[in-house]
N, C-alpha and C. Protein backbone atom coordinates (compact mmCIF):
# COMPACT_ATOMS: atom_id res chain seq x y z
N UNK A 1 -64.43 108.47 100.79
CA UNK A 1 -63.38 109.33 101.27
C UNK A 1 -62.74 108.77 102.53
N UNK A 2 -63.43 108.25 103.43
CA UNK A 2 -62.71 107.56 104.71
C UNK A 2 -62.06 106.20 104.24
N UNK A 3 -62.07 106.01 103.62
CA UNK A 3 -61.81 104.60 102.95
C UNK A 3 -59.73 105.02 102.53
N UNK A 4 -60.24 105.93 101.93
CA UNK A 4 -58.86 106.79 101.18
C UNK A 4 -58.14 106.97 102.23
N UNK A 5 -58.39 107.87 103.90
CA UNK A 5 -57.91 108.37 104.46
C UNK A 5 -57.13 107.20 105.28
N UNK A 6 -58.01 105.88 105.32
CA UNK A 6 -57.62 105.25 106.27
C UNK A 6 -56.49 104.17 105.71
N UNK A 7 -56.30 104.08 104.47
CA UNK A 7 -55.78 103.56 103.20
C UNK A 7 -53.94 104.62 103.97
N UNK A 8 -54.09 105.64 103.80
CA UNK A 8 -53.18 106.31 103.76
C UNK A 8 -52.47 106.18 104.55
N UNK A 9 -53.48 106.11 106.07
CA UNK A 9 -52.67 106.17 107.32
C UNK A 9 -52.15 104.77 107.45
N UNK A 10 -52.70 103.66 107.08
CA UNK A 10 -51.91 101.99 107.03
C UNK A 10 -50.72 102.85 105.99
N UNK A 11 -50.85 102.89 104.87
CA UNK A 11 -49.41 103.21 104.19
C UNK A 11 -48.51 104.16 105.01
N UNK A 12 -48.92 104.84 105.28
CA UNK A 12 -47.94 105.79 106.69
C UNK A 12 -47.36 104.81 107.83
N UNK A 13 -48.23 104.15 107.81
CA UNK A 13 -47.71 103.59 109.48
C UNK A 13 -46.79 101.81 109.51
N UNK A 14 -47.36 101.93 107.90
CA UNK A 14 -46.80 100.58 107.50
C UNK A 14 -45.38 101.07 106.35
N UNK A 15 -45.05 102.14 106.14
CA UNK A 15 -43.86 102.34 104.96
C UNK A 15 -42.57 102.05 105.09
N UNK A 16 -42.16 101.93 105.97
CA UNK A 16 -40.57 101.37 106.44
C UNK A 16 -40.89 99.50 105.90
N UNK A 17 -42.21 98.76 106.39
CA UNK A 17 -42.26 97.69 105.85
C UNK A 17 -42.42 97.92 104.44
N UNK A 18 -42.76 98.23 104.12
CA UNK A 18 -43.51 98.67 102.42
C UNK A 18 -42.37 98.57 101.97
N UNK A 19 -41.67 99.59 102.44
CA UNK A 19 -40.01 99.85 101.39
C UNK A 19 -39.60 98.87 101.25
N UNK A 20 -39.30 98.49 102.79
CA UNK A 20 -38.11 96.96 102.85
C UNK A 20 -39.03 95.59 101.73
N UNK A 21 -40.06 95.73 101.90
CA UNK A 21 -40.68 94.50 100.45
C UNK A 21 -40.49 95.33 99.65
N UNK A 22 -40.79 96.40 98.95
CA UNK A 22 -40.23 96.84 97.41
C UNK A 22 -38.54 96.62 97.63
N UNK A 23 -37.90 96.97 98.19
CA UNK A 23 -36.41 96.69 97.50
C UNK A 23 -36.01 95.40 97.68
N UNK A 24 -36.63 94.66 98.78
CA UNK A 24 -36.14 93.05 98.37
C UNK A 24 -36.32 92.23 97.25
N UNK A 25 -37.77 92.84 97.04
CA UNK A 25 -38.44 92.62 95.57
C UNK A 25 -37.86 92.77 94.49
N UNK A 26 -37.16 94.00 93.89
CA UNK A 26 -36.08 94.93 93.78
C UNK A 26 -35.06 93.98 93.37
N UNK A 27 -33.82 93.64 94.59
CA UNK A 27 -33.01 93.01 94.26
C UNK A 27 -33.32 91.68 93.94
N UNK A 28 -34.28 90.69 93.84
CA UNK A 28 -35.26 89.81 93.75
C UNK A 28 -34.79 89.62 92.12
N UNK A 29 -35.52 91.36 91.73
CA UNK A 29 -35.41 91.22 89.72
C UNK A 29 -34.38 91.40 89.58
N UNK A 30 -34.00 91.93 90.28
CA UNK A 30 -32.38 92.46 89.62
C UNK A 30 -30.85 90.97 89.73
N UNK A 31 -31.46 90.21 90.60
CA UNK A 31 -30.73 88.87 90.66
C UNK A 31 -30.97 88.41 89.19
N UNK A 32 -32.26 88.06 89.23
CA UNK A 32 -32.73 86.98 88.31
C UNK A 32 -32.37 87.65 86.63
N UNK A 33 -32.02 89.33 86.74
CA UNK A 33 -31.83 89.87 85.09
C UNK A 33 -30.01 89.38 84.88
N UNK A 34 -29.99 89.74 86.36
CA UNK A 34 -28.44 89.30 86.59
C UNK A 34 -27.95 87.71 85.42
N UNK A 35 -28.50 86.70 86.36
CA UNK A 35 -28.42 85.34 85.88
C UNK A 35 -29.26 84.91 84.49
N UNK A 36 -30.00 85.66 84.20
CA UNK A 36 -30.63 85.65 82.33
C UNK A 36 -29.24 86.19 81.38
N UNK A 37 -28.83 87.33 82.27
CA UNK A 37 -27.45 88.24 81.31
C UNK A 37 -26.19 87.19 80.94
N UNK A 38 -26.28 86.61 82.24
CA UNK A 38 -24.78 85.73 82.26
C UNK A 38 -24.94 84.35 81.41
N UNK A 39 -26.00 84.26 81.43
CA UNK A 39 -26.57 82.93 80.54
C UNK A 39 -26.51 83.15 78.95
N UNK A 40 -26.60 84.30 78.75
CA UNK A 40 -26.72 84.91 77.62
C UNK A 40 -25.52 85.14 77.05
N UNK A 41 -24.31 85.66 78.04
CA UNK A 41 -23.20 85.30 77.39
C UNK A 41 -22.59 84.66 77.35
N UNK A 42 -22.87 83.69 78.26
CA UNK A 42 -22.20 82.38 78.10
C UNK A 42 -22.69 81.32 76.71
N UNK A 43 -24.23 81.49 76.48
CA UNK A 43 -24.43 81.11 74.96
C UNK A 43 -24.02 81.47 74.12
N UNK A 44 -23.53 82.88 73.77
CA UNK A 44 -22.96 83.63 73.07
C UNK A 44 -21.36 83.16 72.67
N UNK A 45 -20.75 83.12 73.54
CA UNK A 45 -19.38 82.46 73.76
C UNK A 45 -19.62 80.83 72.96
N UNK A 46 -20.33 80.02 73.83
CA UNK A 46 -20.46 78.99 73.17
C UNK A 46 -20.97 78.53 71.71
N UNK A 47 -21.46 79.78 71.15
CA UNK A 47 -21.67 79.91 69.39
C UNK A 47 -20.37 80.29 69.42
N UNK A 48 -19.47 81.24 69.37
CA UNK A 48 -18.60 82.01 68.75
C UNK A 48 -17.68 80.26 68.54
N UNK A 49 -17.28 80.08 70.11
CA UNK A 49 -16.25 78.97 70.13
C UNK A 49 -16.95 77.70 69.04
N UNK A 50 -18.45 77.46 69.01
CA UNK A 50 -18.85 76.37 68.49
C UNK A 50 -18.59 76.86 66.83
N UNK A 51 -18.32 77.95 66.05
CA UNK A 51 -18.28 78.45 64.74
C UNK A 51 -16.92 78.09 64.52
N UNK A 52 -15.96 78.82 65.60
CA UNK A 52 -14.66 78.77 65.38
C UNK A 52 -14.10 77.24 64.87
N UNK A 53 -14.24 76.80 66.16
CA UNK A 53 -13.60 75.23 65.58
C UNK A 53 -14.36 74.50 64.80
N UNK A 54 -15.64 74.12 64.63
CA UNK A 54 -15.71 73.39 63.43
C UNK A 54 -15.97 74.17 62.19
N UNK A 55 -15.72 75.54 62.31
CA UNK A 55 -15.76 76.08 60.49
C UNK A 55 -14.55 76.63 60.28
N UNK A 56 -13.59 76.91 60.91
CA UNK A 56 -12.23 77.35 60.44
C UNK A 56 -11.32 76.07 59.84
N UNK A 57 -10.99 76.35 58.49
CA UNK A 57 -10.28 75.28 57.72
C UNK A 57 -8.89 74.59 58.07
N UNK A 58 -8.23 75.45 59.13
CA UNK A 58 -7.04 75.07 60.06
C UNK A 58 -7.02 74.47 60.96
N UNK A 59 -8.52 74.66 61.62
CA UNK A 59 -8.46 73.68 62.60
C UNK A 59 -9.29 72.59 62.06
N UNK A 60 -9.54 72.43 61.29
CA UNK A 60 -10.42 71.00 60.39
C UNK A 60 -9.26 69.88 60.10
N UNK A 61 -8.36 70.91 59.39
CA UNK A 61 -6.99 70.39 59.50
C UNK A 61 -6.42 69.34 60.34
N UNK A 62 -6.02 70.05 61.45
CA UNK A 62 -5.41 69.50 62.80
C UNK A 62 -6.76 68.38 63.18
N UNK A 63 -7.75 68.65 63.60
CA UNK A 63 -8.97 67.79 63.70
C UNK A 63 -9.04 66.17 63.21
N UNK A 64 -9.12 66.63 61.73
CA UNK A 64 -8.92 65.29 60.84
C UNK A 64 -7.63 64.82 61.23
N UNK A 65 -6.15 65.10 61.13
CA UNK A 65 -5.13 64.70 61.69
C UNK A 65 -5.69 63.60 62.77
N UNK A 66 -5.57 64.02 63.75
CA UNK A 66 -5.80 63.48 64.93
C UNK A 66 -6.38 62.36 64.89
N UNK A 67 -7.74 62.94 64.18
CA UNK A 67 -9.15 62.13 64.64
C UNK A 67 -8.38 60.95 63.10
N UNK A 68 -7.78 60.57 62.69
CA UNK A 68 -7.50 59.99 61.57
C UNK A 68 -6.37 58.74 61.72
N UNK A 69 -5.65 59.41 62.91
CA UNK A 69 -4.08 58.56 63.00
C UNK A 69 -4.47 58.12 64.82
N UNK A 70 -3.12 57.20 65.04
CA UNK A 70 -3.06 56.36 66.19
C UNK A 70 -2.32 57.08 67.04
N UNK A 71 -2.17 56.67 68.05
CA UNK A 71 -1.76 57.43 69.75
C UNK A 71 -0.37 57.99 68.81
N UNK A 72 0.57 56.80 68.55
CA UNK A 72 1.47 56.69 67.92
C UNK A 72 2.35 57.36 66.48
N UNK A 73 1.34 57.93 65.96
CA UNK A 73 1.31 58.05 64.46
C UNK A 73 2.25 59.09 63.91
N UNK A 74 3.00 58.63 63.24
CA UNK A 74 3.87 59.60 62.67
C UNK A 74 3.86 60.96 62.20
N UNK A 75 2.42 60.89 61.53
CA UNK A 75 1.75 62.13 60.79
C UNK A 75 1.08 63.41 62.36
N UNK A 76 1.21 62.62 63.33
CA UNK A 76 0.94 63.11 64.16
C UNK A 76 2.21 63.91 64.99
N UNK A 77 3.64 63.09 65.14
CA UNK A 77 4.49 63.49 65.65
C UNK A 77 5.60 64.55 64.91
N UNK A 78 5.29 64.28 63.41
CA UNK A 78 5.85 65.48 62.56
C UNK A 78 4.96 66.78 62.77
N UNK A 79 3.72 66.71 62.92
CA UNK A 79 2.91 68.07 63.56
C UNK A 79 3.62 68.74 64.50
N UNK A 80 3.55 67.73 65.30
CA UNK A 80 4.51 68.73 66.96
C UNK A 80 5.93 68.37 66.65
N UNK A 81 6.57 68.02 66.37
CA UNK A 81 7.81 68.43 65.97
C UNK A 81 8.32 69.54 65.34
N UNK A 82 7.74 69.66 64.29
CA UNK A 82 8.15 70.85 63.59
C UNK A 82 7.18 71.98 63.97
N UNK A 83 6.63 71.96 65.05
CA UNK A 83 5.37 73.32 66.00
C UNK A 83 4.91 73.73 64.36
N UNK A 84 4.13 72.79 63.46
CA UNK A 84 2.95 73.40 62.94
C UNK A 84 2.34 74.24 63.29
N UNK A 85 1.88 75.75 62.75
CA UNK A 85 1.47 76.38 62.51
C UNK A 85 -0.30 76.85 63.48
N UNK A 86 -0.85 75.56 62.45
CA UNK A 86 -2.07 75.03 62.11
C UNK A 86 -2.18 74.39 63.77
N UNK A 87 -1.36 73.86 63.90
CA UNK A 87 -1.43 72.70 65.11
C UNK A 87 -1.93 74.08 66.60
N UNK A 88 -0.34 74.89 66.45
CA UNK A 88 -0.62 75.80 67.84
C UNK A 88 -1.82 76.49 67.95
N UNK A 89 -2.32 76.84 66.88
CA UNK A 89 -3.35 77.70 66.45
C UNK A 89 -4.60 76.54 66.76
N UNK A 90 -4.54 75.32 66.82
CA UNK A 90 -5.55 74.43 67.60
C UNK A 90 -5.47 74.46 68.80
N UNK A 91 -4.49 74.46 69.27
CA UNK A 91 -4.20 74.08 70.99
C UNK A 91 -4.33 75.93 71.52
N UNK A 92 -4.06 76.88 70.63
CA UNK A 92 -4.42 77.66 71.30
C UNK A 92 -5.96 78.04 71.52
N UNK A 93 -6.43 77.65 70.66
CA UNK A 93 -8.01 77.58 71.07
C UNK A 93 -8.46 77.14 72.13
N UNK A 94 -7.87 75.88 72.34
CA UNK A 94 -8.11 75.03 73.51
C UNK A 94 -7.86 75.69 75.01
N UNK A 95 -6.30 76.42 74.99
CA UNK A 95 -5.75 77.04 75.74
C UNK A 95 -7.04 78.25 76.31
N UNK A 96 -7.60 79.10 74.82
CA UNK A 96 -8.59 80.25 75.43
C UNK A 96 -9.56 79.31 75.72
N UNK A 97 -10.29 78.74 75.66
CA UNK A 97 -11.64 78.05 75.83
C UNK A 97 -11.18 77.17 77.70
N UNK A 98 -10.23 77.19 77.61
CA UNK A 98 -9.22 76.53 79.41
C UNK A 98 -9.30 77.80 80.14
N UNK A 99 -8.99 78.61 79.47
CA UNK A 99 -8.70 79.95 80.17
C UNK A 99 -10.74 80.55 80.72
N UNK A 100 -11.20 80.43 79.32
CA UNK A 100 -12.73 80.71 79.72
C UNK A 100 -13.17 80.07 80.60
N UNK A 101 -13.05 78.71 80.85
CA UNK A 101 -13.67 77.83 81.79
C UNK A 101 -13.35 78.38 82.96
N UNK A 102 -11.36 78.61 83.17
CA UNK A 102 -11.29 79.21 84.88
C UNK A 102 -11.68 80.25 84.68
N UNK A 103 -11.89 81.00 84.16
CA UNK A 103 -12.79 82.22 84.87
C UNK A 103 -14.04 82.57 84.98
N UNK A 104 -14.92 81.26 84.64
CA UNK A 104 -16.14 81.09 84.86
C UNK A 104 -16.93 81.62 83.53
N UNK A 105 -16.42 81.54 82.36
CA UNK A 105 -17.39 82.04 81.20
C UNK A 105 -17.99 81.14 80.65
N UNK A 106 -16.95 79.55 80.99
CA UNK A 106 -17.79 78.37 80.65
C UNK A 106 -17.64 77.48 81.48
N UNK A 107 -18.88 76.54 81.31
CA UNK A 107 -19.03 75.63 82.72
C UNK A 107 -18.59 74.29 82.01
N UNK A 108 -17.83 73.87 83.25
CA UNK A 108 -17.35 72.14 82.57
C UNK A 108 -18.52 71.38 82.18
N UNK A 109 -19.52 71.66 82.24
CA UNK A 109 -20.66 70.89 81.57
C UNK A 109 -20.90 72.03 80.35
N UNK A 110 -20.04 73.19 80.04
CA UNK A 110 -20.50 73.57 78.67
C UNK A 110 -19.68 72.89 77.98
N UNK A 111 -18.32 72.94 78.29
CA UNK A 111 -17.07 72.15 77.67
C UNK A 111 -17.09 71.20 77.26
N UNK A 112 -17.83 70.01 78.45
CA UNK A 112 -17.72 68.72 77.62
C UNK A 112 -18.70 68.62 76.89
N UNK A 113 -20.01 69.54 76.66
CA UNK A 113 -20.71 69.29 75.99
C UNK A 113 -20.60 69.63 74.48
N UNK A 114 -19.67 70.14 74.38
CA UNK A 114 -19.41 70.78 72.60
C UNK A 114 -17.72 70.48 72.15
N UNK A 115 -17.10 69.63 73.24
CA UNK A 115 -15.51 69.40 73.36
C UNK A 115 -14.64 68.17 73.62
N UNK A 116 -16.18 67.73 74.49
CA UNK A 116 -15.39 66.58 75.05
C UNK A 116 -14.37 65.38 74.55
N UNK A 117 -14.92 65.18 73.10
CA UNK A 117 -14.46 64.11 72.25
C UNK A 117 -13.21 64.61 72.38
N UNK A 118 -12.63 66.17 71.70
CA UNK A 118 -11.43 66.17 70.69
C UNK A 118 -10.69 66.46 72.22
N UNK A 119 -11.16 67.15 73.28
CA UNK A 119 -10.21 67.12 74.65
C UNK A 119 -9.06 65.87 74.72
N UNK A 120 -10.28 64.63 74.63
CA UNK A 120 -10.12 63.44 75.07
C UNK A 120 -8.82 63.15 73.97
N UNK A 121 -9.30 63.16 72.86
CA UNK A 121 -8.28 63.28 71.30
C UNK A 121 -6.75 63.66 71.60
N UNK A 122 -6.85 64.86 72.22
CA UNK A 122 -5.43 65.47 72.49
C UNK A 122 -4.92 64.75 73.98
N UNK A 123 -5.08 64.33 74.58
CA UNK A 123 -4.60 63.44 75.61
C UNK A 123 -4.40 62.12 75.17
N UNK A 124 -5.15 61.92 74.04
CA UNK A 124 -4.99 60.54 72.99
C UNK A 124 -3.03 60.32 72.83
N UNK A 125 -2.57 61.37 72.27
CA UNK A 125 -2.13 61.55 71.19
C UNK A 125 -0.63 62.10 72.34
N UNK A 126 -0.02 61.09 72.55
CA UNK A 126 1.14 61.16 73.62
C UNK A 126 2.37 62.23 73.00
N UNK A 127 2.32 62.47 72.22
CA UNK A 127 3.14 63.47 71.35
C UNK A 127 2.67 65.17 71.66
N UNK A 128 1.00 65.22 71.85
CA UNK A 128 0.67 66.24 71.72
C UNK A 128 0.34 66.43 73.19
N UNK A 129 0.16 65.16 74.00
CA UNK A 129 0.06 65.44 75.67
C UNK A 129 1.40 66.15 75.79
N UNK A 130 2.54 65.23 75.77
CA UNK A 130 3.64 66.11 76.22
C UNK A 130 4.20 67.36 75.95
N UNK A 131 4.08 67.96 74.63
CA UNK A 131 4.13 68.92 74.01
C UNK A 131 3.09 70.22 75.12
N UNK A 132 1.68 69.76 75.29
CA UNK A 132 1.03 70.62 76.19
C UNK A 132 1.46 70.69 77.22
N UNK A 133 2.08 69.73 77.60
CA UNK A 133 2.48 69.40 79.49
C UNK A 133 3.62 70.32 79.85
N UNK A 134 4.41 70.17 78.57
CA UNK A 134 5.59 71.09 79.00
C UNK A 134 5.57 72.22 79.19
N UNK A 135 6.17 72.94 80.38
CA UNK A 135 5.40 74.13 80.39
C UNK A 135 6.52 75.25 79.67
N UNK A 136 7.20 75.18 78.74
CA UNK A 136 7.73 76.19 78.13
C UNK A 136 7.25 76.54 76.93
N UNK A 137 6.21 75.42 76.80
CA UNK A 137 5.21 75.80 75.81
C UNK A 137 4.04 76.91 75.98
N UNK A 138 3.89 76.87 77.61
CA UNK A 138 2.64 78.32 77.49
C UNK A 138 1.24 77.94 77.82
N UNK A 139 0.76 76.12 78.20
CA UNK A 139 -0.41 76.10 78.20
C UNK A 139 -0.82 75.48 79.54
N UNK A 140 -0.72 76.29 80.28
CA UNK A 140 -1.08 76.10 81.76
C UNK A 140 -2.58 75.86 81.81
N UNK A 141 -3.46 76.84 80.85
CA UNK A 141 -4.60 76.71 80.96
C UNK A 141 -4.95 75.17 80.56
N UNK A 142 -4.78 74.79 79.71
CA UNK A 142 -5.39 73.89 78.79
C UNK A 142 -4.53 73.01 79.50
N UNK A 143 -3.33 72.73 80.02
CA UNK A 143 -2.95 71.60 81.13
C UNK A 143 -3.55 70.89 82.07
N UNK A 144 -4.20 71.85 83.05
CA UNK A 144 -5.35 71.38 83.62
C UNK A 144 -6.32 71.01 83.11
N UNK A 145 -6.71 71.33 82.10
CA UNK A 145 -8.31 71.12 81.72
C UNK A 145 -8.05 69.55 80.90
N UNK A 146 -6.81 69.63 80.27
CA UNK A 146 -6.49 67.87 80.11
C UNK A 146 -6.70 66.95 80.96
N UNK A 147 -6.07 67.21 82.49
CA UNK A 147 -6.17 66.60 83.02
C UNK A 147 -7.72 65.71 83.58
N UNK A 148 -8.28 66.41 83.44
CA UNK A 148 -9.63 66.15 83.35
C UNK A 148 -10.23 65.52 82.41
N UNK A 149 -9.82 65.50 81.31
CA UNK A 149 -10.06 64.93 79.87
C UNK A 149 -9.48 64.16 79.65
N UNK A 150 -9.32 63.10 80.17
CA UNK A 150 -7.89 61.66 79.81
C UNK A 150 -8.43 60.79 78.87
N UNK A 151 -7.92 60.35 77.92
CA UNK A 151 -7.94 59.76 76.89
C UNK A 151 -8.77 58.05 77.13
N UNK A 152 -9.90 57.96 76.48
CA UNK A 152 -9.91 56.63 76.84
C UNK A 152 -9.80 55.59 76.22
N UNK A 153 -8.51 55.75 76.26
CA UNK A 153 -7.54 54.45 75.46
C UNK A 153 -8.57 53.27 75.62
C-alpha cells in the first residue's frame, strides 16, 4: 500500500512532465502515420499513372510513334500538325503527371523512375518540343518538367 501511495504522489508531482512526454510522443505517431499516409498515396498515384500509360491503346499508339521514328520524322510531324487526337491525349497525361509533380504528389525521383525514357522521347522529337513549348498550347506544366528531361541526342 505505501508503495501505491508513493507511486501516486511522483505521478502528482511529476504530471505536467508526464503530459508533455505523452503528447510529444503523441505527435511523434501522429508524424510518422502522417508520412506512411502520404507514401501510400503517392504509390497509389504511381499505379494509377503506371496502368494508364502503358495499358491504354492510345497512348501505345503515340508511344510506338515516337519510340519508332527519328527526331525528324514525318510520321511524327503529321501527328502534331494535324493536333492528333491520340497525340494531345498523350501530352496531356504528361501535362497531369507535371502538374502532380509541382504539387508534390510525385517526386522527381518517382517520375524518372517510371518516365524518364518517353520524357526524354518527347524532347527527342523537335516537332513535339515546340508544339509543347508554345504556350498557346496549354502546357506550362509539362514545359518545365521537359526542361529537365532533354533529349539525349
Amino acid at each position: 500500500m505505501h508503495f501505491a501511495v508513493r507511486l501516486f504522489q511522483w505521478i502528482f508531482l511529476n504530471a505536467e512532465r508526464i503530459s508533455s512526454l505523452l503528447a510529444a510522443a503523441a505527435v511523434l505517431g501522429a508524424v510518422r502515420i502522417y508520412y506512411r499516409k502520404v507514401a501510400l498515396e503517392r504509390a497509389t498515384w504511381l499505379s494509377s499513372l503506371y496502368s494508364k500509360f502503358y495499358e491504354a491503346p492510345d497512348l501505345k499508339r503515340i508511344r510506338k510513334v515516337l519510340d519508332d521514328n527519328s527526331a525528324d520524322a514525318p510520321a511524327v510531324e503529321e501527328l502534331v500538325r494535324s493536333e492528333d487526337s491520340d497525340l494531345t491525349d498523350y501530352l496531356n497525361f504528361f501535362e497531369f503527371m507535371a502538374y502532380l509533380k509541382d504539387r508534390r504528389q510525385l517526386s522527381k525521383k518517382d517520375v524518372a523512375a517510371l518516365f524518364d525514357y518517353y520524357l526524354r522521347l518527347l524532347s527527342k522529337h523537335k516537332d513535339v518540343r515546340r508544339y509543347v513549348l508554345d504556350d498557346r498550347n496549354g502546357y506550362g506544366y509539362l514545359k518545365i518538367l521537359m526542361v529537365r528531361f532533354p533529349a539525349g541526342d
